[in-house]
Protein backbone atom coordinates (compact mmCIF):
# COMPACT_ATOMS: atom_id res chain seq x y z
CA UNK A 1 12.93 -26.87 14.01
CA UNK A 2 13.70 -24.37 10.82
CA UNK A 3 9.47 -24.23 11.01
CA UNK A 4 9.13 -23.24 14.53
CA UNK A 5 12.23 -20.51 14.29
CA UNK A 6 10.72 -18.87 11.29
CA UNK A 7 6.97 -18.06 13.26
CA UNK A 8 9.20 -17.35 16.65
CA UNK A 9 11.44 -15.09 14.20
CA UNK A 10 7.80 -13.25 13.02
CA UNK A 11 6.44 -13.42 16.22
CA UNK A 12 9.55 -11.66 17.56
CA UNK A 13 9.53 -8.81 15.08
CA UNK A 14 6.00 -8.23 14.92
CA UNK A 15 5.97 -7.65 18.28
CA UNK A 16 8.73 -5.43 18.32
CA UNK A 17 7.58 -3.06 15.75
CA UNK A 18 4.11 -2.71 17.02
CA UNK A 19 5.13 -2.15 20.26
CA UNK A 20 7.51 0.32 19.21
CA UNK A 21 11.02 -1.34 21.03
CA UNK A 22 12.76 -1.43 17.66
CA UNK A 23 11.97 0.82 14.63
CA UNK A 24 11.13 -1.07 11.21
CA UNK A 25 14.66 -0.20 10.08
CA UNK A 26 16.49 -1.90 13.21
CA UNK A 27 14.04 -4.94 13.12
CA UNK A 28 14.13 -5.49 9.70
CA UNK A 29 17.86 -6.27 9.85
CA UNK A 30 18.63 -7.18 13.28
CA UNK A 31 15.83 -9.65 14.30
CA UNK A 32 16.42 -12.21 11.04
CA UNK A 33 19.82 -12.19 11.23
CA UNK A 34 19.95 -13.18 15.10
CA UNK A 35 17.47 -16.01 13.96
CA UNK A 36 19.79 -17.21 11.27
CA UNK A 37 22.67 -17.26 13.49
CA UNK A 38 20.29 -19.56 15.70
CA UNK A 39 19.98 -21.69 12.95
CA UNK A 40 23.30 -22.47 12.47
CA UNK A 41 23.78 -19.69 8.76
CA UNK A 42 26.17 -17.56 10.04
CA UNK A 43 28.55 -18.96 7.36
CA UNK A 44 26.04 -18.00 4.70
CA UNK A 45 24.08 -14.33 6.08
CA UNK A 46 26.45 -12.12 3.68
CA UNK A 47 25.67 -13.89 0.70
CA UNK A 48 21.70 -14.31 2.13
CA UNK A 49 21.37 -10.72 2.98
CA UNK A 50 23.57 -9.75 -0.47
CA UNK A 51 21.17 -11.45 -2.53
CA UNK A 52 17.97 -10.24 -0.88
CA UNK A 53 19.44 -6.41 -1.48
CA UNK A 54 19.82 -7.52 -4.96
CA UNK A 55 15.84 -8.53 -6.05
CA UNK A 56 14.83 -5.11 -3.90
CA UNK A 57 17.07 -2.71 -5.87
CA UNK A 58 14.37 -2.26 -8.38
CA UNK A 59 11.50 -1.21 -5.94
CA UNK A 60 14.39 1.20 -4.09
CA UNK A 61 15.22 2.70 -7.29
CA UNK A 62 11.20 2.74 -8.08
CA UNK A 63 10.83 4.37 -4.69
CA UNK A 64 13.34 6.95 -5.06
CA UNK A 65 12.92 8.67 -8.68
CA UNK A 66 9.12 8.41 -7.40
CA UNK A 67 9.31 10.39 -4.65
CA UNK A 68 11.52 13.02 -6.16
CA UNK A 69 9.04 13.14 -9.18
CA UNK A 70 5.85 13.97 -7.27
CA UNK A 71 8.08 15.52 -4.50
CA UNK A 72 8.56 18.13 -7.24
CA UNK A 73 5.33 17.97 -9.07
CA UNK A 74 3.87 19.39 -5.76
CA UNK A 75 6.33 21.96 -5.34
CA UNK A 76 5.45 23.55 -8.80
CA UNK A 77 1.92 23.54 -7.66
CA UNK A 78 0.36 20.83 -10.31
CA UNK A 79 -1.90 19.19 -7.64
CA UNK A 80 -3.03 22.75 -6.02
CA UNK A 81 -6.01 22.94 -7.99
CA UNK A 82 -7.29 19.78 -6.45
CA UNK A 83 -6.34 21.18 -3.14
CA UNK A 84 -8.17 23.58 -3.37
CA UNK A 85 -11.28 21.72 -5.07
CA UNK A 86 -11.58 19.39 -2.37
CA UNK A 87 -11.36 22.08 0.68
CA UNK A 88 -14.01 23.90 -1.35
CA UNK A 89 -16.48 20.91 -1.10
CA UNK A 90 -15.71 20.03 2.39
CA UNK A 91 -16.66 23.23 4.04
CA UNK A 92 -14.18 22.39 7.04
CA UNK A 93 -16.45 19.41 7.67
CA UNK A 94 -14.25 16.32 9.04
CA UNK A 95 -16.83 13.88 7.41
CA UNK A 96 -16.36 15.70 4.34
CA UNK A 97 -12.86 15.80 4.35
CA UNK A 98 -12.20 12.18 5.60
CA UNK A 99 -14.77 10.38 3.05
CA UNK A 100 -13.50 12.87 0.20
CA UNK A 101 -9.71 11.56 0.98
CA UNK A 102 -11.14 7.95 0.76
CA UNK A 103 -12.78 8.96 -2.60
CA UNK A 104 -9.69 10.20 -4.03
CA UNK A 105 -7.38 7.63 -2.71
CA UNK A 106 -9.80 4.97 -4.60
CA UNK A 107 -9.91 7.19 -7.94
CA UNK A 108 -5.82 7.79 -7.47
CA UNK A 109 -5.51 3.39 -6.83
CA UNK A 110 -6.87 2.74 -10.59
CA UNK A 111 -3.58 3.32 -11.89
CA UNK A 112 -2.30 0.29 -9.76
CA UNK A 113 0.69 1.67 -7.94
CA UNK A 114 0.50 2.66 -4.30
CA UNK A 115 3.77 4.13 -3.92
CA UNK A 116 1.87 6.69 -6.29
CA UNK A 117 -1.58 6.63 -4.80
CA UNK A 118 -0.13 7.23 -1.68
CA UNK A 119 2.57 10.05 -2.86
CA UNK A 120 -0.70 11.95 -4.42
CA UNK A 121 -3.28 11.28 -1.46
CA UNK A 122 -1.59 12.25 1.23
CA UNK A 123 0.37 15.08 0.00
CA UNK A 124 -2.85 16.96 -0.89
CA UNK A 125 -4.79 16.14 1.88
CA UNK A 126 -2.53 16.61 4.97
CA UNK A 127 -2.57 20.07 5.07
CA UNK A 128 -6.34 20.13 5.39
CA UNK A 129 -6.66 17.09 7.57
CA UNK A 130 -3.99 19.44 10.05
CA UNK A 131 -5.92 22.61 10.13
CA UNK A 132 -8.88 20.75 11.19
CA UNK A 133 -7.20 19.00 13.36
CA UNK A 134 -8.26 15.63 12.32
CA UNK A 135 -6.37 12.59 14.37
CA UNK A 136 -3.22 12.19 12.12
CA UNK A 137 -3.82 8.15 11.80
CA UNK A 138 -7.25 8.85 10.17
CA UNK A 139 -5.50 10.07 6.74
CA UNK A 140 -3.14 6.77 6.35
CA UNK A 141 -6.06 5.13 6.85
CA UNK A 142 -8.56 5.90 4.52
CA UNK A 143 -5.88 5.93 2.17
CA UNK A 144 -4.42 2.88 2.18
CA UNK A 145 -7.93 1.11 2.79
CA UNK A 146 -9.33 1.71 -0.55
CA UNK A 147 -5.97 1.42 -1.96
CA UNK A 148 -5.61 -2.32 -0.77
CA UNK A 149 -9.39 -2.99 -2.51
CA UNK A 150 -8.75 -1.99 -6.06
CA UNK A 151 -5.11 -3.63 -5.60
CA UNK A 152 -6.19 -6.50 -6.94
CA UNK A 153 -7.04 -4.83 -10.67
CA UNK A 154 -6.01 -6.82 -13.30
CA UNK A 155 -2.92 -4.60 -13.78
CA UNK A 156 -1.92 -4.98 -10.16
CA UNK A 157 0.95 -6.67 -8.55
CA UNK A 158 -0.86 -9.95 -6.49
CA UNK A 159 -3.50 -10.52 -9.73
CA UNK A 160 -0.85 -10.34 -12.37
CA UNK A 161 0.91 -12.50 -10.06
CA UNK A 162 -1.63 -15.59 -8.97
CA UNK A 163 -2.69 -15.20 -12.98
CA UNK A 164 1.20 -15.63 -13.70
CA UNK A 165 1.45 -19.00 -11.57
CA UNK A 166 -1.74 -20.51 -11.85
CA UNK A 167 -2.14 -19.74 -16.08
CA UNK A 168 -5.22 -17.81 -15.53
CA UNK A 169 -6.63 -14.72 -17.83
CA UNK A 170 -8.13 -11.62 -16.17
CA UNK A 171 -11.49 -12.97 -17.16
CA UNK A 172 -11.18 -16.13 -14.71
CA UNK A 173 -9.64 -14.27 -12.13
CA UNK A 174 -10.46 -10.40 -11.55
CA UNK A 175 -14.03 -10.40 -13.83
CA UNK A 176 -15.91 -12.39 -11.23
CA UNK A 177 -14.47 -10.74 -8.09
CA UNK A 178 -16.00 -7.26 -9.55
CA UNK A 179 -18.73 -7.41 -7.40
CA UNK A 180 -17.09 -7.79 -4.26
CA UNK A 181 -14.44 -5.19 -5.32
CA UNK A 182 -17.34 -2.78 -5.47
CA UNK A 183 -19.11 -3.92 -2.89
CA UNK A 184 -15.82 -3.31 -0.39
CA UNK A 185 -15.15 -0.38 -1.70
CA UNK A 186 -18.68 0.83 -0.79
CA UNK A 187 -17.37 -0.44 2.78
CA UNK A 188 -14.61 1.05 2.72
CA UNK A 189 -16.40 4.51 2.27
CA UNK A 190 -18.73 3.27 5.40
CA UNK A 191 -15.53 3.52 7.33
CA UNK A 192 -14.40 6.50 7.00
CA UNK A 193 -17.81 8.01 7.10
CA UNK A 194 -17.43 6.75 10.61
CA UNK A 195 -14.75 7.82 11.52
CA UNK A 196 -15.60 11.30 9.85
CA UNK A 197 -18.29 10.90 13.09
CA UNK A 198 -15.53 10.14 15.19
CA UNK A 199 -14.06 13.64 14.91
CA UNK A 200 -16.45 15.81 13.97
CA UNK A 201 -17.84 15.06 17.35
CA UNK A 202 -14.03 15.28 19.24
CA UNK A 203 -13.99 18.28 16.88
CA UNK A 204 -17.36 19.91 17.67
CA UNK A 205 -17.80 20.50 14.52
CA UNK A 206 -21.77 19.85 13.68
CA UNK A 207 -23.43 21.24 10.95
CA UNK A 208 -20.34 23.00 10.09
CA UNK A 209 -22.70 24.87 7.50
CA UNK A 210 -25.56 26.26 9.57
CA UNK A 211 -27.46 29.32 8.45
CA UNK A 212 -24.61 30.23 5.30
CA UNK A 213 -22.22 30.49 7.63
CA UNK A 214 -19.55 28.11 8.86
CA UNK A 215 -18.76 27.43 12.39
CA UNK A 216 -15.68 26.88 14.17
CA UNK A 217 -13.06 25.69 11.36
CA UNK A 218 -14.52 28.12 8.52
CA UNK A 219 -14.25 27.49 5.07
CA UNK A 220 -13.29 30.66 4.14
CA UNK A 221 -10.41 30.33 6.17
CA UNK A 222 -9.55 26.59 4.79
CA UNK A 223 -9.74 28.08 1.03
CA UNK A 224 -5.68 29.33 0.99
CA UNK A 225 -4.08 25.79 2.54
CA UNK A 226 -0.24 26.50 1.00
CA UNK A 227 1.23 23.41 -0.38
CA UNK A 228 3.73 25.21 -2.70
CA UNK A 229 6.96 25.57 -1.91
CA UNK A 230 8.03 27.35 -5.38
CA UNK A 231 6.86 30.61 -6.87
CA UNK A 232 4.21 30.41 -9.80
CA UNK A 233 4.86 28.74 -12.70
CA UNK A 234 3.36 30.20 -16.18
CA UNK A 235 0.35 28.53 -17.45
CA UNK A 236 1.99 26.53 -20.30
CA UNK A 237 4.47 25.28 -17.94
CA UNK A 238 1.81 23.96 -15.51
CA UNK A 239 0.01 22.53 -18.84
CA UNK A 240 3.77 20.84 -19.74
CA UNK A 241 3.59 18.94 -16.07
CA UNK A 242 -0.28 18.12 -16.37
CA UNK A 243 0.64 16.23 -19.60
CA UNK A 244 3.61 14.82 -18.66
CA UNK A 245 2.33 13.27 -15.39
CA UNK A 246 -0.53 12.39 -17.16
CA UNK A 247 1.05 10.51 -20.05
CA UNK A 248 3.50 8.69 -16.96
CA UNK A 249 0.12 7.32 -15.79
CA UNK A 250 -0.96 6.12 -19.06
CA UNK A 251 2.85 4.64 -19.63
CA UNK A 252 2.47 3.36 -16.24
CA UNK A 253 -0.30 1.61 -16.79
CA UNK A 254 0.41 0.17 -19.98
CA UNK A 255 3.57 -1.52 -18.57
CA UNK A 256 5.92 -0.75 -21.57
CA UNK A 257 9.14 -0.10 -19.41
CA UNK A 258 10.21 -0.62 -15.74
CA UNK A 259 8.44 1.66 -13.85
CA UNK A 260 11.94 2.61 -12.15
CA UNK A 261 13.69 3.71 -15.89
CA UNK A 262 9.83 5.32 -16.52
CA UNK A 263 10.28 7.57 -13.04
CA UNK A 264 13.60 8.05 -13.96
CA UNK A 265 12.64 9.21 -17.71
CA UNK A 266 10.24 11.87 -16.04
CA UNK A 267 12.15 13.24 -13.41
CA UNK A 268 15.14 14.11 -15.44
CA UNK A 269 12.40 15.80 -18.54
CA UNK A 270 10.59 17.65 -15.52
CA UNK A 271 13.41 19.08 -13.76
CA UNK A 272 15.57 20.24 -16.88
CA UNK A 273 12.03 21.93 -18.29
CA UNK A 274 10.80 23.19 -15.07
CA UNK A 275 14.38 24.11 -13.32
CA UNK A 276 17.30 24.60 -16.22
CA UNK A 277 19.64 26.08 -14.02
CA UNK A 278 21.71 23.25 -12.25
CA UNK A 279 22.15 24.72 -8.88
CA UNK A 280 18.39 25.14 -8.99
CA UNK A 281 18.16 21.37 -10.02
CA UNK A 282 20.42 20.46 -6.91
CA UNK A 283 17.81 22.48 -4.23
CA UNK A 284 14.71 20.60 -5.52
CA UNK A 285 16.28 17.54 -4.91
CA UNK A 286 17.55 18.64 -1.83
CA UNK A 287 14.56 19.61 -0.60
CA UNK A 288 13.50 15.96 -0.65
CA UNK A 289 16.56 13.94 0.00
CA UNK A 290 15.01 13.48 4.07
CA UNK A 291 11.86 11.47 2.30
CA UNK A 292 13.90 9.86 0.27
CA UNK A 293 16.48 8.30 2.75
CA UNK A 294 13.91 7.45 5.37
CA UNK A 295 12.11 5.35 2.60
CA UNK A 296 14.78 3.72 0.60
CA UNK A 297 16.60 3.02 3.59
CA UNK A 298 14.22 0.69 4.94
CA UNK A 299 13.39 -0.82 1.72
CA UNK A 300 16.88 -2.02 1.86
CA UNK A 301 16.38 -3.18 4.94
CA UNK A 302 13.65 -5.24 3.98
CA UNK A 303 15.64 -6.98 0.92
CA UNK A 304 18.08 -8.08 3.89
CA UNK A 305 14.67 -9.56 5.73
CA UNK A 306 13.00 -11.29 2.67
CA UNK A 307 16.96 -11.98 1.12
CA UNK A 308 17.52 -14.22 4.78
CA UNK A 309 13.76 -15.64 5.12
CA UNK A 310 14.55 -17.05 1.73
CA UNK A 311 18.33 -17.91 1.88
CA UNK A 312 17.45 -20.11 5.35
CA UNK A 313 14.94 -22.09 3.88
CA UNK A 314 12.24 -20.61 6.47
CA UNK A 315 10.13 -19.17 3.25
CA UNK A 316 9.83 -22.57 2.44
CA UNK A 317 9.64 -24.22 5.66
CA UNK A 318 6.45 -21.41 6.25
CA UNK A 319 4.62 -22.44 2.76
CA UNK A 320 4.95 -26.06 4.14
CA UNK A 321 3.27 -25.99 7.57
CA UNK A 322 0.25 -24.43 5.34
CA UNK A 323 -0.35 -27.44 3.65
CA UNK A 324 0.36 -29.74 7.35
CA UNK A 325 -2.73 -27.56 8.84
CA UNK A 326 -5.16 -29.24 6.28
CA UNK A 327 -7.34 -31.27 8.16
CA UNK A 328 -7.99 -35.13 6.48
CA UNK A 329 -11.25 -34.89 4.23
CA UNK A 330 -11.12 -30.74 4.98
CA UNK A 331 -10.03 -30.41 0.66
CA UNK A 332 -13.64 -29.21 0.17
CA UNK A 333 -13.18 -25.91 2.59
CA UNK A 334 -9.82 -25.39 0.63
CA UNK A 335 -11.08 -21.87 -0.89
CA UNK A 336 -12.43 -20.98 2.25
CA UNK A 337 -8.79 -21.94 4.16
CA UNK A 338 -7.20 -20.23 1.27
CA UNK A 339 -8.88 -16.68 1.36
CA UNK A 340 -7.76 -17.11 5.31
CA UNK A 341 -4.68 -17.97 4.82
CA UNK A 342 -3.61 -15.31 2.38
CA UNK A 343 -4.82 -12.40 5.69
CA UNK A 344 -1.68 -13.64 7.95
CA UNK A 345 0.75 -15.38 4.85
CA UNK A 346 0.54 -11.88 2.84
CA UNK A 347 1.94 -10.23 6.19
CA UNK A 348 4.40 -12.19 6.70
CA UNK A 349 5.82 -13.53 3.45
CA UNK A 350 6.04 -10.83 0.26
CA UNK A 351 3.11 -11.06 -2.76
CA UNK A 352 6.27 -13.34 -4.58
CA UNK A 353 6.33 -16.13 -1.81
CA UNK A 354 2.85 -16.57 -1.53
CA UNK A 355 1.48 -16.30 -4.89
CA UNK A 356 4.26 -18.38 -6.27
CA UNK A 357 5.13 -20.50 -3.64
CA UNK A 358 2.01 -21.16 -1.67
CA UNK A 359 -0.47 -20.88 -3.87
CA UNK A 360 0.09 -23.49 -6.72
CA UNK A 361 0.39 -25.96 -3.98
CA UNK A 362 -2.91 -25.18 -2.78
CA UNK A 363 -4.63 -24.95 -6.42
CA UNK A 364 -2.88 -28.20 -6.64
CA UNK A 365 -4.34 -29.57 -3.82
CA UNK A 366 -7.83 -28.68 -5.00
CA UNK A 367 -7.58 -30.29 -7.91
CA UNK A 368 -8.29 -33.65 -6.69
CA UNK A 369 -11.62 -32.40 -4.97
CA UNK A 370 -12.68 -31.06 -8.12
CA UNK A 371 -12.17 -27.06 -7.29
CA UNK A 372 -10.92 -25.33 -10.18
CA UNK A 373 -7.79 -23.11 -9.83
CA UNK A 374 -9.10 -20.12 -10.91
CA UNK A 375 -11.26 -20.46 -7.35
CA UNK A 376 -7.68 -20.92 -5.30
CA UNK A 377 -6.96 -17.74 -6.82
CA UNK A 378 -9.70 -15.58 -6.48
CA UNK A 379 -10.38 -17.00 -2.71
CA UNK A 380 -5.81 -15.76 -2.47
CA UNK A 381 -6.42 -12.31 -3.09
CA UNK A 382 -9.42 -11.37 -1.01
CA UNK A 383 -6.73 -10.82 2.24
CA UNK A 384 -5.41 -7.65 0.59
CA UNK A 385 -6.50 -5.46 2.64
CA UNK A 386 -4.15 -6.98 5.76
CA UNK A 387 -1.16 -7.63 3.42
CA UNK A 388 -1.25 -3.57 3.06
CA UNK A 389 -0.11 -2.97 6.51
CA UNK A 390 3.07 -5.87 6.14
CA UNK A 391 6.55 -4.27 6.68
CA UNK A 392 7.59 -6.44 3.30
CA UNK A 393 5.11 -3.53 1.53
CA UNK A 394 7.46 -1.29 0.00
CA UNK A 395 4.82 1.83 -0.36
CA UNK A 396 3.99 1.77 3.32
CA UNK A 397 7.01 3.08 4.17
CA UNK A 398 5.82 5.78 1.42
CA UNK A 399 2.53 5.83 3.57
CA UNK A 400 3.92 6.40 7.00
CA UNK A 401 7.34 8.96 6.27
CA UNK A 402 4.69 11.24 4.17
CA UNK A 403 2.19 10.99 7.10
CA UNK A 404 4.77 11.22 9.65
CA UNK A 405 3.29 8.44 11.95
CA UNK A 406 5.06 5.51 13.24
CA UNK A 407 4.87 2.26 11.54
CA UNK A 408 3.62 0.30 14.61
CA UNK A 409 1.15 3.30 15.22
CA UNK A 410 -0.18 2.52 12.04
CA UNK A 411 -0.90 -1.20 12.01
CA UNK A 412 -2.66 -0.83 15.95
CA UNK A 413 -4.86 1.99 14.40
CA UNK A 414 -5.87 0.33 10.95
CA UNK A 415 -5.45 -3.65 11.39
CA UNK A 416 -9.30 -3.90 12.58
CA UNK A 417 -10.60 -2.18 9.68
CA UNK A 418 -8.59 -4.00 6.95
CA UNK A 419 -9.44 -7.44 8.83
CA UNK A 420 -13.29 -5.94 8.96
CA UNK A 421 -13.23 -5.37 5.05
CA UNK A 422 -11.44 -8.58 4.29
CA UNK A 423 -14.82 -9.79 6.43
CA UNK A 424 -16.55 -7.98 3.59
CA UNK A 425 -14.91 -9.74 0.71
CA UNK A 426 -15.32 -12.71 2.50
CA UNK A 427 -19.26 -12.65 2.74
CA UNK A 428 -19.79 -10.78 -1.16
CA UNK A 429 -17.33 -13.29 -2.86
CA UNK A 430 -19.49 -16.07 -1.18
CA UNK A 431 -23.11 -14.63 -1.94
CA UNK A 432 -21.87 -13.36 -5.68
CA UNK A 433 -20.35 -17.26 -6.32
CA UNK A 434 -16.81 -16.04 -7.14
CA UNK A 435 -15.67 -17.66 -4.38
CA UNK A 436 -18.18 -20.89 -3.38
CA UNK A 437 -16.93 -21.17 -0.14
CA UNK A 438 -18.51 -25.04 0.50
C-alpha cells in the first residue's frame, strides 16, 4: 500500500507542476503532506517535515551566500569582459550565440557546482539571448544540458557519491566513462546547433554576416549589452575580484571547507573591499534579496518533500519495488536495468536515496552473476542528464528564477533532449566497454 501511495504521490505532483496547477513551492509542501495524512502520519509530519528542513539547511545556506556573491560580482562588472567577448564572436548570429552559451556552460561545469555554472551562464548570456530575441527556454537549456554531462566529474556530487557507497576510486568509476562524457558532450553541442537553426530561421537571421555587413540584429549594435548595475570600478579593484573569485573556484574545487562557510568567507571579503560603507553594503544586498527568496524558499520546501518521502518509509518502499521489477534469470541485463533506472529514480528520489540506497542493492545483486560493482556504478550515473530537470535539484531553482521561466515550462521544453543524450551515453558507454550492457 505505502508502495503504491508513494508513485500516486509522484504521479500527483509531477503532474501538477508540469501542468502548471500548483507552483513548485505549493507542491512541494502540500502534495506529500496530503499523502502522509493518507497514510495514516499525521501524528509524525512535524517531526518528518522538521527533520527534512534540517539535512537541506546546508544547500539553502549554499544557495543564498551564492547568489549574493555572483549577484554582486556582476554588478561590479567582473564578468563584462566575457560579455562582451562572446557578443563579439557571435555577430548577432542565434547559432552563434546558442552553441557559444553551450560552450561556456560546459567550460563553467568543470568546477562541479551548478548552482555556480548556472549563476555565471545565464547571467552573461541573457541579455544577448533577449536582444536577439532568442525563445527564452533555449538559454536554460543549453545550459543545464552540458552541465548535467560533466556532472559526473570525479569531484561531482552523484560520482563522489556511488564511489562513497560502492568503495570505488575515480579510476574504476569516472576514467572509463571519459569517452562517453566526451562523446555527449559533442551531442550536446549538436543540440543546440539545432536549435541555433531553429531560430535563426523564426529569426530571419541568415548569413547574419553577408558582404561585411550585418543584417537585421547588427553586431555593432549588440557590442554595448549593459549588465552593470554599478559605476566603474578601478582596475586593481576589478583585478582584487578576478583573484578572489578565482581562488573560490580553486578552494571550491579542492573541497577544503563547506562550500556554504567558503561563499560565506567571500561574500563578506568582497563586499567590505568593494563597498566599505555599510548603507552601501545593505543596497547590494538588497538589490538581490527577490533572487534570493524565490530560491531558498523552495529549497526549503523541498527539505519538507524529501524530509516526508523519507520519514514515511516511501523512500524505502520506492528503492524496494526496484529490486521486485527484476525479472527471474534477467541478473545478466542488471547494468543495462540500472543505467534505466537511474533516468526516472534520479527524478524522483534525491542523488542521496539512490546512490546510497538503491544502488548497493543493485551492485549487490550483480555480484552473484559475476558483474563487478564498479559496472553498477558507472551504468547509475549515465541518467544525469534527466535527474537535472528533478524538483529535488537544488540549482534548478537557480536555473529557472535567473531565467525567469516556469519550472514546468522548463521540464516540457528540455525533457526530450536530456532523455535523447542519456540515449547517447547509453550507446558510447556500450561501444567504449565501460558499461557491457549484455
Amino acid at each position: 500500500m505505502l508502495t503504491v501511495l508513494a508513485y500516486l504521490m509522484v504521479a500527483v505532483f509531477m503532474a501538477a507542476i508540469m501542468t502548471n496547477r500548483l507552483s513548485a513551492l505549493i507542491a512541494l509542501i502540500v502534495i506529500p503532506i496530503a499523502f502522509a495524512a493518507m497514510a495514516g502520519f499525521t501524528p509524525q509530519i512535524p517531526d518528518m517535515a522538521i527533520d527534512g528542513l534540517k539535512t537541506i539547511v546546508p544547500t539553502a545556506a549554499l544557495m543564498l551566500f551564492a547568489i549574493l556573491y555572483f549577484g554582486l560580482m556582476i554588478d561590479v562588472g567582473l564578468f563584462d569582459p566575457l560579455v562582451r567577448f562572446v557578443v563579439r564572436i557571435c555577430h548577432g548570429d542565434p547559432v552563434r550565440v546558442i552553441v557559444g552559451s553551450a560552450i561556456l556552460a560546459m567550460v563553467v561545469s568543470l568546477d562541479g557546482d551548478g548552482s555556480t555554472t548556472y549563476m555565471i551562464c545565464v547571467t552573461a548570456m541573457m541579455p544577448l539571448h533577449r536582444r536577439l530575441g532568442i525563445n527564452p527556454m533555449i538559454l536554460p537549456a543549453v545550459t543545464m544540458l552540458p552541465n548535467s554531462i560533466l556532472n559526473i566529474a570525479p569531484w561531482g556530487g552523484p560520482t563522489v557519491r556511488v564511489m562513497s557507497s560502492l568503495k570505488l576510486s575515480p579510476s574504476d568509476v569516472f576514467v572509463p566513462l571519459a569517452p562517453t562524457v566526451f562523446i555527449t558532450c559533442l551531442a550536446a553541442l549538436g543540440i543546440a546547433y539545432y536549435l541555433g537553426l531553429t531560430e535563426r530561421r523564426r529569426l530571419g537571421l541568415v548569413d547574419t554576416v553577408k558582404g561585411g555587413s550585418a543584417q537585421k540584429a547588427g553586431s555593432d549594435e549588440l557590442e554595448d549589452v549593459p549588465v552593470r548595475a554599478v559605476v566603474d570600478r578601478p582596475v586593481w579593484l576589478q583585478r582584487f575580484n578576478l583573484a578572489l573569485t578565482v581562488s573560490l573556484m580553486a578552494v571550491l574545487v579542492l573541497d577544503i571547507m563547506p562550500l556554504a562557510l567558503l561563499f560565506m568567507l567571500a561574500l563578506a571579503i568582497a563586499l567590505t573591499v568593494n563597498f566599505p560603507k555599510v548603507r552601501d553594503q545593505r543596497a547590494r544586498i538588497d538589490a538581490h534579496s527577490s533572487n534570493v527568496m524565490n530560491v531558498v524558499s523552495v529549497i526549503f520546501a523541498a527539505g519538507v518533500f524529501t524530509g516526508v518521502l523519507s520519514g514515511t518509509g516511501m523512500t524505502d518502499a520506492l528503492a524496494k519495488s526496484v529490486i521486485y521489477i527484476i525479472p527471474d534469470g534477467g541478473g545478466r541485463f542488471l547494468p543495462l536495468m540500472t543505467a534505466f533506472l537511474s533516468m526516472p529514480f534520479t527524478f524522483f528520489l534525491s542523488n542521496d536515496a539512490f546512490y546510497f540506497g538503491v544502488v548497493p542493492v543493485l551492485a549487490k545483486a550483480a555480484q552473484s552473476y559475476g558483474i563487478g560493482a564498479d559496472v553498477i556504478a558507472r551504468a547509475s550515473l549515465l541518467g544525469q542528464p534527466v535527474h537535472q530537470l528533478s524538483p529535488l535539484v537544488g540549482a534548478l531553482y537557480v536555473l529557472i528564477g535567473l531565467s525567469k521561466v516556469e519550472l514546468g515550462a522548463h521540464q516540457r521544453f528540455s525533457l526530450k533532449w536530456s532523455v535523447l543524450l542519456c540515449a547517447v551515453m547509453f550507446v558510447s558507454a556500450g561501444i567504449t566497454g565501460a558499461v557491457p550492457w549484455f
